[in-house]
N, C-alpha and C. Protein backbone atom coordinates (compact mmCIF):
# COMPACT_ATOMS: atom_id res chain seq x y z
N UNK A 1 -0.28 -27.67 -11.92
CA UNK A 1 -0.36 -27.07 -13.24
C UNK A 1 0.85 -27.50 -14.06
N UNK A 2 0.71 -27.87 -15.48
CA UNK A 2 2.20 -27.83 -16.42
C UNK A 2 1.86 -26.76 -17.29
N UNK A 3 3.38 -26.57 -17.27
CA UNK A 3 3.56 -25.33 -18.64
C UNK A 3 4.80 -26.37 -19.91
N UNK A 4 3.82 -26.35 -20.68
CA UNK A 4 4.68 -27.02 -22.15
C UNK A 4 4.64 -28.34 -21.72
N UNK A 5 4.02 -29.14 -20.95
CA UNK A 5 3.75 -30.89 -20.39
C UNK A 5 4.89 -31.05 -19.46
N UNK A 6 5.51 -29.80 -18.65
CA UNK A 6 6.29 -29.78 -17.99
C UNK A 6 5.41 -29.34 -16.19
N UNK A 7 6.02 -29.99 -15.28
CA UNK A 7 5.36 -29.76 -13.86
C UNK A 7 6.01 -28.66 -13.42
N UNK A 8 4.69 -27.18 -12.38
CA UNK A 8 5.03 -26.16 -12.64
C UNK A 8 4.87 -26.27 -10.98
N UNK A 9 6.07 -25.69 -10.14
CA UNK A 9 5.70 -25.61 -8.87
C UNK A 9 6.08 -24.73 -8.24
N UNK A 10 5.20 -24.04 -6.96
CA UNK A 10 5.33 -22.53 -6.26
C UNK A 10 6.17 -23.43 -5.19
N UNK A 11 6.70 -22.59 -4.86
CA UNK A 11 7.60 -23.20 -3.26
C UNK A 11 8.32 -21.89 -3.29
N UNK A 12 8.32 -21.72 -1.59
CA UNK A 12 9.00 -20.94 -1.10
C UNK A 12 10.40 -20.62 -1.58
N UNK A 13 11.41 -19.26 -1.77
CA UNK A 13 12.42 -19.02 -2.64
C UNK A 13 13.54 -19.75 -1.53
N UNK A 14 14.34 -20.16 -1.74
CA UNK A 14 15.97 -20.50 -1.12
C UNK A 14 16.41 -19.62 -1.17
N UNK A 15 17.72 -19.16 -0.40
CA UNK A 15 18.59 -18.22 -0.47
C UNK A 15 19.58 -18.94 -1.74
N UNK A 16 19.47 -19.70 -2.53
CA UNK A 16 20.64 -19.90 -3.53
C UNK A 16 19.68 -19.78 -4.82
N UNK A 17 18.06 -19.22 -4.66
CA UNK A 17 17.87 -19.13 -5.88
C UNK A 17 17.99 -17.59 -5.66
N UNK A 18 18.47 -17.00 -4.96
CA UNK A 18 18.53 -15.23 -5.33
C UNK A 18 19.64 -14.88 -6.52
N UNK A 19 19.67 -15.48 -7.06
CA UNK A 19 20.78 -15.29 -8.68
C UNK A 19 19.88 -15.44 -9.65
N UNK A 20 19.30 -15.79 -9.58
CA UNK A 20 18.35 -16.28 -10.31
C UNK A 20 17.09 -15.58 -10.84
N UNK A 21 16.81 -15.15 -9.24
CA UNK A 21 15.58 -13.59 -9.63
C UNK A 21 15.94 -13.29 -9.80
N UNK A 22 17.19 -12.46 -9.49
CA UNK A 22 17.68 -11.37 -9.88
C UNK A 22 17.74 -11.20 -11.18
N UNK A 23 18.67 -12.03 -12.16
CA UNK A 23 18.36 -12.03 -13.45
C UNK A 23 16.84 -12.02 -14.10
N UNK A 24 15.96 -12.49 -13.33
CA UNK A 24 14.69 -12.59 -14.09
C UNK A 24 14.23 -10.74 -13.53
N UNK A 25 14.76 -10.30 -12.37
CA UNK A 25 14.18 -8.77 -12.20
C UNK A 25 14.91 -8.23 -13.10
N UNK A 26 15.99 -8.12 -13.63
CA UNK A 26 16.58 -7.01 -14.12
C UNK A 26 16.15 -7.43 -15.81
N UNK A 27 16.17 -8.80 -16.22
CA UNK A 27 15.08 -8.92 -17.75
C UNK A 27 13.66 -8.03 -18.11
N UNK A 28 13.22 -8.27 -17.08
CA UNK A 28 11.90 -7.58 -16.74
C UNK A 28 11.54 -6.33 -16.41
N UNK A 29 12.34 -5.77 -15.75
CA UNK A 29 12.14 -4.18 -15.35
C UNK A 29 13.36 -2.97 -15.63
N UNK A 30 12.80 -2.11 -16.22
CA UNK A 30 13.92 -0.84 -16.57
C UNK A 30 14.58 -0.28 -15.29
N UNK A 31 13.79 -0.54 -14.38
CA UNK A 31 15.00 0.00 -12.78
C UNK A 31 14.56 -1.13 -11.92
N UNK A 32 15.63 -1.94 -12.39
CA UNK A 32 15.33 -3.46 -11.50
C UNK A 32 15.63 -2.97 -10.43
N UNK A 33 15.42 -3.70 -9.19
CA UNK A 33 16.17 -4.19 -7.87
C UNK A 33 17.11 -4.73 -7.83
N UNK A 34 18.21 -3.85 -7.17
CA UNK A 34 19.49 -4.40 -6.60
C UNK A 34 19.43 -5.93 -5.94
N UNK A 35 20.14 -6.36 -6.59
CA UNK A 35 20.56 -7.65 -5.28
C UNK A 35 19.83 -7.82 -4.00
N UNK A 36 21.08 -6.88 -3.31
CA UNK A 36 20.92 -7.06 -2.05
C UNK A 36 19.47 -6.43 -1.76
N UNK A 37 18.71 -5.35 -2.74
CA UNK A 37 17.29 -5.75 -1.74
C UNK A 37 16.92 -6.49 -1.97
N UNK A 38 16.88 -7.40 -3.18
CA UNK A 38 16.20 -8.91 -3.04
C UNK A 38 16.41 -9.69 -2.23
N UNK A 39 17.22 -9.65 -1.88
CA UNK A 39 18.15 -10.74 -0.75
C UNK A 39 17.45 -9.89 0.53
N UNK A 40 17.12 -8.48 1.01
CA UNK A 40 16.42 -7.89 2.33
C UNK A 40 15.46 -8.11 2.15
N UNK A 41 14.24 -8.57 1.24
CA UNK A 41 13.19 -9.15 1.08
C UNK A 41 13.33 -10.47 1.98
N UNK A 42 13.96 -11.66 1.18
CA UNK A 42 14.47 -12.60 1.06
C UNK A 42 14.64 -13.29 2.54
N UNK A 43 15.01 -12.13 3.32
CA UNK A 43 15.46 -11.92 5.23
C UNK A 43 14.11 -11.75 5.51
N UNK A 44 13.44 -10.70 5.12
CA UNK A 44 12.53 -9.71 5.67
C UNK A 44 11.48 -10.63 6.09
N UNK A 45 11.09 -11.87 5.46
CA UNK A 45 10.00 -11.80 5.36
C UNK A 45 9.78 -13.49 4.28
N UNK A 46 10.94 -14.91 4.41
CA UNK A 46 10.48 -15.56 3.33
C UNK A 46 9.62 -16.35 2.97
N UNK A 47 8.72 -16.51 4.06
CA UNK A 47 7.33 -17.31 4.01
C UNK A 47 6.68 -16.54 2.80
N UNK A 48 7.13 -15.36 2.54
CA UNK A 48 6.50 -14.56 1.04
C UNK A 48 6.70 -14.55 -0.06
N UNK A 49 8.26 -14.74 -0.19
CA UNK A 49 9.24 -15.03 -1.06
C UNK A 49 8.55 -15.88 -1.66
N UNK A 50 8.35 -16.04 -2.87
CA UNK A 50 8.03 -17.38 -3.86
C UNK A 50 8.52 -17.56 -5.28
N UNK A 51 8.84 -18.88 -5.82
CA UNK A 51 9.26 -18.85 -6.84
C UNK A 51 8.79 -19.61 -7.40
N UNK A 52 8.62 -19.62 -8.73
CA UNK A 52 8.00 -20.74 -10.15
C UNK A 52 9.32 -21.66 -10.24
N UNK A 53 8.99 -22.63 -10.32
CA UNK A 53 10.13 -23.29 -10.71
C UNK A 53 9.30 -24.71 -11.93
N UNK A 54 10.32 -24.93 -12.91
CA UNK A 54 9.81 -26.00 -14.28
C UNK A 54 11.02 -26.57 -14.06
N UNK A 55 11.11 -27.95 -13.87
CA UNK A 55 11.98 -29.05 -14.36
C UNK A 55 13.35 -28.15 -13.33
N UNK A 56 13.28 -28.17 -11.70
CA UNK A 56 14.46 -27.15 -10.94
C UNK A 56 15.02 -26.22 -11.69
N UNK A 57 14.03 -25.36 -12.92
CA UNK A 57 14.47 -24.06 -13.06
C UNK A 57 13.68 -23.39 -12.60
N UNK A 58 14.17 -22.34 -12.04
CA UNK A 58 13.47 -20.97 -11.35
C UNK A 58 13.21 -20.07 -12.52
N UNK A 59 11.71 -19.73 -13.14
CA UNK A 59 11.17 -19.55 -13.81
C UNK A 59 10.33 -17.78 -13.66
N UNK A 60 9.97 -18.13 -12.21
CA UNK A 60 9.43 -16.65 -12.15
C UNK A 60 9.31 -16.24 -10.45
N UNK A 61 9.15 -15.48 -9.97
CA UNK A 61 8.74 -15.12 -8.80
C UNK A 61 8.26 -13.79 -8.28
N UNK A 62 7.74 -14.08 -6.81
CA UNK A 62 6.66 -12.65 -6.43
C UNK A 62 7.17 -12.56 -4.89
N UNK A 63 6.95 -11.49 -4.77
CA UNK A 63 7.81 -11.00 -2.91
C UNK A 63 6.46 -10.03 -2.60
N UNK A 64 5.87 -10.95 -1.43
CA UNK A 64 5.13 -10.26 -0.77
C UNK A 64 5.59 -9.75 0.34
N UNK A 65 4.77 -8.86 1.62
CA UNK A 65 5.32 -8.33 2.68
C UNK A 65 4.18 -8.14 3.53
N UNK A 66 3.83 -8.08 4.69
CA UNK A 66 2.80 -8.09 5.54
C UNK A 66 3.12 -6.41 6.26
N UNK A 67 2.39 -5.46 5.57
CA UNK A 67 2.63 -4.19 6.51
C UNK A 67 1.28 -3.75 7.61
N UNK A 68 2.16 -3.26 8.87
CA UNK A 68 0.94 -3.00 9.80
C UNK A 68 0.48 -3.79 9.95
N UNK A 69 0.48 -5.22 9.62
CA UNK A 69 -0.18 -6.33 10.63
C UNK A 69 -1.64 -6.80 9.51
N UNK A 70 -1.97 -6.14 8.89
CA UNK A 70 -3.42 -5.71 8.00
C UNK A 70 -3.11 -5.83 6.22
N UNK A 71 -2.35 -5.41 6.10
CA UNK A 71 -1.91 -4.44 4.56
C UNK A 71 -1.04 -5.52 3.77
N UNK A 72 -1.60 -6.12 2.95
CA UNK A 72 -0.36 -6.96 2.14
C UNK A 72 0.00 -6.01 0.79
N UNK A 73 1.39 -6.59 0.75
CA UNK A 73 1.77 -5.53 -0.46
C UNK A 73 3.04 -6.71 -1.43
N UNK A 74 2.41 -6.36 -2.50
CA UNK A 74 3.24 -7.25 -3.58
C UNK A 74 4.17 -6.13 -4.26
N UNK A 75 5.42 -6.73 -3.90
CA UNK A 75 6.85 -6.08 -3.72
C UNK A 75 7.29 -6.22 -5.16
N UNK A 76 7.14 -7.22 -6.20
CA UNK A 76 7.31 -7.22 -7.24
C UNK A 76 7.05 -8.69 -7.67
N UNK A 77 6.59 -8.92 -8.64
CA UNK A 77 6.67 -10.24 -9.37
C UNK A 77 7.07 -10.07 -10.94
N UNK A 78 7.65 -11.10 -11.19
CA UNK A 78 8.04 -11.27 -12.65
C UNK A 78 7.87 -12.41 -13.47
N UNK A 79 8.00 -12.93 -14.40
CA UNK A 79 8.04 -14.29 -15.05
C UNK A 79 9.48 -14.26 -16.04
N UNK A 80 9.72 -14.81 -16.32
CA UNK A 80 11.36 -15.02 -17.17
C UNK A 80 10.79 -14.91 -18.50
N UNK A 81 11.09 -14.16 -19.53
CA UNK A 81 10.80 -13.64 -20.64
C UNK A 81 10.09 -15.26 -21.53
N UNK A 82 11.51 -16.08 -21.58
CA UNK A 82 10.83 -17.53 -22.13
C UNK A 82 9.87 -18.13 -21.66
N UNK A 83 9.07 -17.79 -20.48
CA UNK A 83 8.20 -18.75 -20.00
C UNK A 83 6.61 -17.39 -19.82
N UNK A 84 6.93 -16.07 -20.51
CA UNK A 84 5.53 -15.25 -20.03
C UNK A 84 4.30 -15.96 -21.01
N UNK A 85 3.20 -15.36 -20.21
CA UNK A 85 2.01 -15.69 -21.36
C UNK A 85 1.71 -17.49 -21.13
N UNK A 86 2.07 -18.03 -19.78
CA UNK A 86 1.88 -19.30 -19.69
C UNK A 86 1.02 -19.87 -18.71
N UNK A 87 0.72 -18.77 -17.83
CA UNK A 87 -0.07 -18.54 -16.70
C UNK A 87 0.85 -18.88 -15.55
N UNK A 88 2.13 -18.34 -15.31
CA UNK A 88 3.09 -18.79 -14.55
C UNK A 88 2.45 -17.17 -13.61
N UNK A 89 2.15 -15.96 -13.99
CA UNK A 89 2.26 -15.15 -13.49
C UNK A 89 0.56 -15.10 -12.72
N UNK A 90 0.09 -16.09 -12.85
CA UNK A 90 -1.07 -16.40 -12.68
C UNK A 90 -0.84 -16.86 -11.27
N UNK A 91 -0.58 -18.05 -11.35
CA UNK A 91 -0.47 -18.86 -10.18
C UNK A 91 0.74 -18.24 -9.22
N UNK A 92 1.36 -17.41 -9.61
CA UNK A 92 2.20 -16.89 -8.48
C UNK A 92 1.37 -15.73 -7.85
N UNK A 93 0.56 -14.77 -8.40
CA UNK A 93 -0.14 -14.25 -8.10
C UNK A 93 -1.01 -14.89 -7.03
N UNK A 94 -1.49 -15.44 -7.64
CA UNK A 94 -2.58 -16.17 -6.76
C UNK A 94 -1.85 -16.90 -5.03
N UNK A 95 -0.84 -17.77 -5.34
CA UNK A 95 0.02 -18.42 -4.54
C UNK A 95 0.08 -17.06 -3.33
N UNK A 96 0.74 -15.71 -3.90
CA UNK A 96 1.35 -15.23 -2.78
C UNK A 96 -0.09 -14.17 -2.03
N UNK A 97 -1.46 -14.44 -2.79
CA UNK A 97 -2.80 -14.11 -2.08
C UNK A 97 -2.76 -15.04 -1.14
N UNK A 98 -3.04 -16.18 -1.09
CA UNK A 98 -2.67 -16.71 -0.16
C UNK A 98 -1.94 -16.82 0.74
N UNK A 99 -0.92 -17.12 0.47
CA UNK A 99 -0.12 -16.91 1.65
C UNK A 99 -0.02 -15.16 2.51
N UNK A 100 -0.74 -14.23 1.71
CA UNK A 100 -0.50 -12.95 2.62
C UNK A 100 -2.11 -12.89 3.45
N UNK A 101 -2.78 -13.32 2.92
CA UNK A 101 -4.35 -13.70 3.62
C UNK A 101 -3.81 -14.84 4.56
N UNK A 102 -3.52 -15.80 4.72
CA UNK A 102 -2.71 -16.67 6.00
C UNK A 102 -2.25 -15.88 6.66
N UNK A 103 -1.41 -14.80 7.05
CA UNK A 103 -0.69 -14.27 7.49
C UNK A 103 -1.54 -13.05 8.24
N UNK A 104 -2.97 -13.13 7.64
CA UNK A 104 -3.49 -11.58 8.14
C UNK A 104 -3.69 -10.67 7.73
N UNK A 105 -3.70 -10.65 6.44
CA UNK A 105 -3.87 -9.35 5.80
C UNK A 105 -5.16 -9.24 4.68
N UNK A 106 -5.64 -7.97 5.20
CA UNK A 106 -7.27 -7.91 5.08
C UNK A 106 -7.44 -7.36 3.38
N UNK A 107 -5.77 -7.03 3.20
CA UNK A 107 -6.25 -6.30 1.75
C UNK A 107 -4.76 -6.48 0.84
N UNK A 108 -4.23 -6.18 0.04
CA UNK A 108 -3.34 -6.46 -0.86
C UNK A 108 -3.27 -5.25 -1.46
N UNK A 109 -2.15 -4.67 -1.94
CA UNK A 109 -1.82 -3.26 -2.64
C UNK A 109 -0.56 -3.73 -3.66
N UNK A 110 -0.43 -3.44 -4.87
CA UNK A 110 0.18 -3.30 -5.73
C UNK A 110 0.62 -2.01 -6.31
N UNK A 111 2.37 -1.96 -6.82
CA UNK A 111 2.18 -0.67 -8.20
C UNK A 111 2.55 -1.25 -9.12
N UNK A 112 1.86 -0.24 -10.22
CA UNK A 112 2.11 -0.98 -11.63
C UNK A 112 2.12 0.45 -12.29
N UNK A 113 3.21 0.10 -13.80
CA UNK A 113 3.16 1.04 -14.37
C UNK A 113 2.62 1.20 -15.26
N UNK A 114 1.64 2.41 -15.80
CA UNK A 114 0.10 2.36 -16.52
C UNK A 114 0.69 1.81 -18.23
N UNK A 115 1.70 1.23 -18.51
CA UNK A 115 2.39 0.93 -19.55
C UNK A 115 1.95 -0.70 -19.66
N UNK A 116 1.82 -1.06 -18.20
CA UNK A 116 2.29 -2.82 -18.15
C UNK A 116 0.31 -2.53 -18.07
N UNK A 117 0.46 -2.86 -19.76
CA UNK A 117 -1.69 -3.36 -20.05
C UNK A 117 -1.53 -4.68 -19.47
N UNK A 118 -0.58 -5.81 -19.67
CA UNK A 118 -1.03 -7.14 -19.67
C UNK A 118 -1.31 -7.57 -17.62
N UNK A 119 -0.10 -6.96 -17.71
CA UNK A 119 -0.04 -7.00 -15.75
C UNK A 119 -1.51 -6.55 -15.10
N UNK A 120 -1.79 -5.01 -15.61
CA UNK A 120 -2.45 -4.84 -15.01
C UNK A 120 -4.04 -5.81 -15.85
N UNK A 121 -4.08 -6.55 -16.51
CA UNK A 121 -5.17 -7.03 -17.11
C UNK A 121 -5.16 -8.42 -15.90
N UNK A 122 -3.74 -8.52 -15.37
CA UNK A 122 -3.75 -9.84 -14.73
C UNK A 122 -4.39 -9.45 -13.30
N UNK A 123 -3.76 -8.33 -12.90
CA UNK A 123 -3.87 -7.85 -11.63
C UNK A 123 -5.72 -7.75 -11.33
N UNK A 124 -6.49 -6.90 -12.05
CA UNK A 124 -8.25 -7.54 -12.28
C UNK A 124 -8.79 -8.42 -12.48
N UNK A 125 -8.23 -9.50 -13.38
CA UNK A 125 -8.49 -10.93 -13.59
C UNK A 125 -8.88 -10.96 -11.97
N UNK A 126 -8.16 -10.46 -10.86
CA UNK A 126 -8.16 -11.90 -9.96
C UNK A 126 -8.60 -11.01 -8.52
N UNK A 127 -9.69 -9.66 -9.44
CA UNK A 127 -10.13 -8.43 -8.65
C UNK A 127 -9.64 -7.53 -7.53
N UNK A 128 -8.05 -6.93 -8.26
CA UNK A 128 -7.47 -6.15 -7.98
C UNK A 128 -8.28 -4.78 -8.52
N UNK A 129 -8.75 -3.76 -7.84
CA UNK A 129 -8.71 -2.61 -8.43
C UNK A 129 -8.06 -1.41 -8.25
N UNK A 130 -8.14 -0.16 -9.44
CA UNK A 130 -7.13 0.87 -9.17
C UNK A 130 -7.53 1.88 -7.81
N UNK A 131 -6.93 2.22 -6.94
CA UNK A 131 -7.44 3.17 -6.09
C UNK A 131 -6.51 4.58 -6.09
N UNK A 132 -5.29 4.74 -6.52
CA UNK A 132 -5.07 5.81 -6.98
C UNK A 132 -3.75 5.91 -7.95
N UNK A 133 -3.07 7.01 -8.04
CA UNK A 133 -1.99 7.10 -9.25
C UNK A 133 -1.37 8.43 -8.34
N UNK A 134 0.42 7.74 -8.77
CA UNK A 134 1.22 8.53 -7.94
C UNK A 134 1.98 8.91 -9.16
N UNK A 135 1.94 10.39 -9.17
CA UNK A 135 2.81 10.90 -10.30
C UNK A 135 4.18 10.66 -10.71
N UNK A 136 4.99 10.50 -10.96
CA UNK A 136 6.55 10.65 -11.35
C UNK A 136 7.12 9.37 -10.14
N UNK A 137 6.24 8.49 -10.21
CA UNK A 137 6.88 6.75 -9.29
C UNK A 137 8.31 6.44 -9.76
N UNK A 138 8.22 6.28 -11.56
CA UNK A 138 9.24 5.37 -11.63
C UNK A 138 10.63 6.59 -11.80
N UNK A 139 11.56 5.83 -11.94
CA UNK A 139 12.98 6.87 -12.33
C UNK A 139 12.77 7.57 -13.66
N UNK A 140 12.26 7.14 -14.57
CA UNK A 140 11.89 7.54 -16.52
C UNK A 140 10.78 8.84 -15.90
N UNK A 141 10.61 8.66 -14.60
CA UNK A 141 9.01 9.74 -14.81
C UNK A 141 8.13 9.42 -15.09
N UNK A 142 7.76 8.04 -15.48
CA UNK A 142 6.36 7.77 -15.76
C UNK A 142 5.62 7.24 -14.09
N UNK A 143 4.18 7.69 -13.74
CA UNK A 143 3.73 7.38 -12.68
C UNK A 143 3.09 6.04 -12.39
N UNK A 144 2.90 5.67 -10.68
CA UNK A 144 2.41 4.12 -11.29
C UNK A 144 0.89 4.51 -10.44
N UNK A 145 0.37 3.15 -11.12
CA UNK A 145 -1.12 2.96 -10.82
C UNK A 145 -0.89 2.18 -9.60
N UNK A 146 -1.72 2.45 -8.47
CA UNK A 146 -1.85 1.42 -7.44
C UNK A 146 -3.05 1.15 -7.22
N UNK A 147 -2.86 -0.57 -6.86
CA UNK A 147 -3.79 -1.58 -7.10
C UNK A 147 -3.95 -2.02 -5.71
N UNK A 148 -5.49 -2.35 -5.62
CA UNK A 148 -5.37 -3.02 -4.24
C UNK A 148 -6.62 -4.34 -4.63
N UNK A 149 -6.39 -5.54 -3.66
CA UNK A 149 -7.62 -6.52 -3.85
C UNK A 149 -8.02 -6.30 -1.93
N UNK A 150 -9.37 -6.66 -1.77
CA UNK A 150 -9.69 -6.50 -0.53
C UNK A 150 -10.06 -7.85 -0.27
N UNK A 151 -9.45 -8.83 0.43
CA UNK A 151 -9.74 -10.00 0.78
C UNK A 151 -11.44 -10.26 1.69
């Protein structure tokens, strides 16, 4: 895929691009993730870890996790403010279905907060649906929607 006639590629995250998400989590979300859990992701688990990268910039990325052996769960993804709306959040999406279906897992679970319309417009695009809502999720008090796709 290119974004702007530029070559757009998923590859597994490095431990020297964790500076990098990080800035793109804390652009993106009102109670980003600390560092260091990005970096316990990062350990946990980096065959999941993935990142967008345009022209060796790290552009966007998604942290999956394999729970119970069965259960994939998308830990967070983001895109870097300059590059949303390009289908970067597309193909990372998609990228880390894959790789958590490789791995074994019969179903995929997401949260999202009932604020993020576009996310969750992405999250159905690619037949995620809602299966329930947990009251008071985020720190602000607003609750999130959780999403699951069933492979």
């Amino acid at each position: 895929m290119e974004v702007e006639g530029k070559a757009l590629r998923i590859r597994p995250c490095k431990e020297s691009d964790l500076r990098k998400v990080y800035e793109i989590e804390k652009a993106s979300f009102k109670d980003a993730y600390p560092y260091w859990l990005l970096k316990f992701y990062y350990v946990l688990s980096p065959e999941t870890f993935l990142v967008a990268e345009v022209e060796g910039r790290v552009v966007g990325y998604v942290i999956g996790i394999l729970e119970r052996e069965r259960l994939g769960h998308i830990i967070s993804i983001a895109v870097s403010p300059d590059f949303r709306g390009m289908g970067i959040g597309r193909e990372l999406l998609e990228g880390i279905i894959v790789k958590l279906r490789n791995k074994g897992a019969e179903s995929i679970r997401l949260e999202v907060r009932p604020s993020n319309k576009r996310a969750i417009a992405l999250y159905r695009s690619v037949g995620f649906n809602e299966v329930s809502i947990i009251p008071n999720y985020y720190e602000d008090g607003e609750p999130c929607i959780v999403m699951e796709l069933v492979l």
